[in-house]
C-alpha atoms as a PDB file:
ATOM      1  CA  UNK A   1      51.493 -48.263 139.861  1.00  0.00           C
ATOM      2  CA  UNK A   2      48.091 -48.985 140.816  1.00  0.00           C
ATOM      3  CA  UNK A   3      44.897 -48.497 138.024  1.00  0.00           C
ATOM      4  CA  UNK A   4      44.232 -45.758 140.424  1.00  0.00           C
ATOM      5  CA  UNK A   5      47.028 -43.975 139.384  1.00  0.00           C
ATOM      6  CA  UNK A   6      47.042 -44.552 135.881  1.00  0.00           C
ATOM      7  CA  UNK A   7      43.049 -43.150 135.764  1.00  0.00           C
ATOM      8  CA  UNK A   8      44.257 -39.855 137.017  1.00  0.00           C
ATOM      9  CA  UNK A   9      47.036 -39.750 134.897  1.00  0.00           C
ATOM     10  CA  UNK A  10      44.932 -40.238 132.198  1.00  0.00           C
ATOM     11  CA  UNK A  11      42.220 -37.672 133.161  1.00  0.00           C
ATOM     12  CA  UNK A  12      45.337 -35.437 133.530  1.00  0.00           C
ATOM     13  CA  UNK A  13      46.074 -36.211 129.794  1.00  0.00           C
ATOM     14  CA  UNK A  14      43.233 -35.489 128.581  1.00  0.00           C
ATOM     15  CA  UNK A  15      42.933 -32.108 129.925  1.00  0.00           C
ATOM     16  CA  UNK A  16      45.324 -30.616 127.186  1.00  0.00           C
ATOM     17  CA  UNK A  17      42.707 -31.761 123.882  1.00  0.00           C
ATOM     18  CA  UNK A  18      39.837 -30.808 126.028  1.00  0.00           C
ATOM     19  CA  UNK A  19      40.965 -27.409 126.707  1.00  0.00           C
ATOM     20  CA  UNK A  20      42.178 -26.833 122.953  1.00  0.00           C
ATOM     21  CA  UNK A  21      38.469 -27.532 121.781  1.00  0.00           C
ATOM     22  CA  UNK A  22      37.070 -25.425 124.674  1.00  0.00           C
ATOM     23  CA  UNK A  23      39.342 -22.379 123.569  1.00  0.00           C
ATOM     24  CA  UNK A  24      37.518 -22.855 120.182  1.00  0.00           C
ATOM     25  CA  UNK A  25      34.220 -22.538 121.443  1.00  0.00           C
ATOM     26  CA  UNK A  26      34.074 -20.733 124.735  1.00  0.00           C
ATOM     27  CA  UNK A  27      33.422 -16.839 125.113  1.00  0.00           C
ATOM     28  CA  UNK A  28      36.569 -15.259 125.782  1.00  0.00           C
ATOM     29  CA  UNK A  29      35.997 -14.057 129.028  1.00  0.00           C
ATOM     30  CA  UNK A  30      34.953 -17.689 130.111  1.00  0.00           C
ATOM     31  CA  UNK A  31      37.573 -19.039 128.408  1.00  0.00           C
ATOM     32  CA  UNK A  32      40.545 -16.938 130.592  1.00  0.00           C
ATOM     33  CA  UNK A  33      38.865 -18.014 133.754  1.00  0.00           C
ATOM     34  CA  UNK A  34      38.337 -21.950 132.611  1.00  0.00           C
ATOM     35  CA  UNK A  35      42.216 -21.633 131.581  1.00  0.00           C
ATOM     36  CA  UNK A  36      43.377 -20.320 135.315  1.00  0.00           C
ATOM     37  CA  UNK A  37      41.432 -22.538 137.011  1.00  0.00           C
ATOM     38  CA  UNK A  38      42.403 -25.610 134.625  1.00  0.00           C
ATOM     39  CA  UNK A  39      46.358 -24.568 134.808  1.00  0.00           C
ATOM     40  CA  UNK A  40      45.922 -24.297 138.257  1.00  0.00           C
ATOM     41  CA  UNK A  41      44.594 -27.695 139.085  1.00  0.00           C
ATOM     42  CA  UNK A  42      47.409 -29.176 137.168  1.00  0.00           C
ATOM     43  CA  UNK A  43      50.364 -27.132 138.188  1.00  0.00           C
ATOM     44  CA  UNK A  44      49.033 -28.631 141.794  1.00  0.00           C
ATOM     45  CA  UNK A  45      48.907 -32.213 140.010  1.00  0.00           C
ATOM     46  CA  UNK A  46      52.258 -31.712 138.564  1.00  0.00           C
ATOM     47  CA  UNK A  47      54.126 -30.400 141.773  1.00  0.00           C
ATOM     48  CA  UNK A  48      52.896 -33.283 143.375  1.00  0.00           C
ATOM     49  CA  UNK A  49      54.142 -35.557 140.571  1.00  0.00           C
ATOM     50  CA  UNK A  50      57.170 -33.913 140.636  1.00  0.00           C
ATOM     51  CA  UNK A  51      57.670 -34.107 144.283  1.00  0.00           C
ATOM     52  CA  UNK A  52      57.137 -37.979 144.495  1.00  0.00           C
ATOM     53  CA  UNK A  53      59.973 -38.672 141.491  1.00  0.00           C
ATOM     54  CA  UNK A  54      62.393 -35.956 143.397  1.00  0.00           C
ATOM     55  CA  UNK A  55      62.033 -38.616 146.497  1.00  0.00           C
ATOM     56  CA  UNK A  56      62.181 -41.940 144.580  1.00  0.00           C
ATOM     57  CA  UNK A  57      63.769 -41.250 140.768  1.00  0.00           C
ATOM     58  CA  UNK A  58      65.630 -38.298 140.917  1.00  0.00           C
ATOM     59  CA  UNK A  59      67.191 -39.492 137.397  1.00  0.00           C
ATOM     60  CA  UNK A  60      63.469 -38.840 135.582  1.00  0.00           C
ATOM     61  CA  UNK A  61      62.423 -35.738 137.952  1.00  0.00           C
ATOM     62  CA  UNK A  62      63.403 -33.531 134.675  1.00  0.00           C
ATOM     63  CA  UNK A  63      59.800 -34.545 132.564  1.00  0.00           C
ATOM     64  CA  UNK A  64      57.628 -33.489 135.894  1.00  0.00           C
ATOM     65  CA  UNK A  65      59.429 -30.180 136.422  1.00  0.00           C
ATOM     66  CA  UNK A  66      58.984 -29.110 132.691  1.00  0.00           C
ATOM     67  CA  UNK A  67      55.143 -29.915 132.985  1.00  0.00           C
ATOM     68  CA  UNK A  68      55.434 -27.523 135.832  1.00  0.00           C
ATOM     69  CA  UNK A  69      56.279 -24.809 134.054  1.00  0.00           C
ATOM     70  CA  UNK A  70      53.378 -24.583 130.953  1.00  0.00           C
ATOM     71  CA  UNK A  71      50.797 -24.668 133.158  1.00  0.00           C
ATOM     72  CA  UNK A  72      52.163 -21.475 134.853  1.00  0.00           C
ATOM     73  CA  UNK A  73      52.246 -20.224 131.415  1.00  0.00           C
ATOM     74  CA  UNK A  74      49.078 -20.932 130.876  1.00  0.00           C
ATOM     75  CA  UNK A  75      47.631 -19.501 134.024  1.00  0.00           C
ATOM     76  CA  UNK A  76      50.074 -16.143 133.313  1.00  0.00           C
ATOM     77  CA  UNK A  77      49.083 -15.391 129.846  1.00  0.00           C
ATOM     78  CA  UNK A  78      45.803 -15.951 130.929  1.00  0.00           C
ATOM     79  CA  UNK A  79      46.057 -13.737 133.636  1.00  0.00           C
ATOM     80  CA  UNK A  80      47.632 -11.401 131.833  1.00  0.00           C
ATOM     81  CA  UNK A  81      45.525 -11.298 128.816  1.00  0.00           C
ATOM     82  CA  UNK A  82      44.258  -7.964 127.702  1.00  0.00           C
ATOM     83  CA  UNK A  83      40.345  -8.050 128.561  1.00  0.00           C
ATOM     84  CA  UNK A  84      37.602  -5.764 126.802  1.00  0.00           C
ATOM     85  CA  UNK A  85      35.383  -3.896 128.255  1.00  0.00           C
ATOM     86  CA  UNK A  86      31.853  -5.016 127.360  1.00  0.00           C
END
């Protein structure tokens, strides 16, 4: 694993604190867009993560396809999320 690799993985980690402050102090309407487009870009990271241990480590492929699904949480409940008319 290159130092590539491990500064995207990184950047990936940090997504989860980042977005927990955000939430805090973003409008809410903001906040539901920044969380689909966030949960997006890492469901794609994730899939792709996933995809590469299905090939080479089945064995471990279990930890990649659980961070699949929160991120599609994420991106439902925001989705979903009942919006007010302003």
């Amino acid at each position: 694993m290159g130092p590539e690799i491990l500064f995207v993985l990184s950047i990936i980690a940090l997504v989860g604190p980042s977005m927990a402050s955000l939430s805090q102090v973003l409008e809410e309407r903001t906040n539901r867009r920044v969380n689909i487009v966030m949960g997006i870009a890492i469901e794609v990271f994730a899939a792709a993560i996933f995809v590469v241990y299905l090939e080479t480590i089945p064995a471990i492929a279990l930890d990649p396809a659980v961070g699949l699904v929160f991120p599609a949480l994420v991106v439902w409940y925001a989705w979903k999320s009942k919006q007010t008319v302003q």
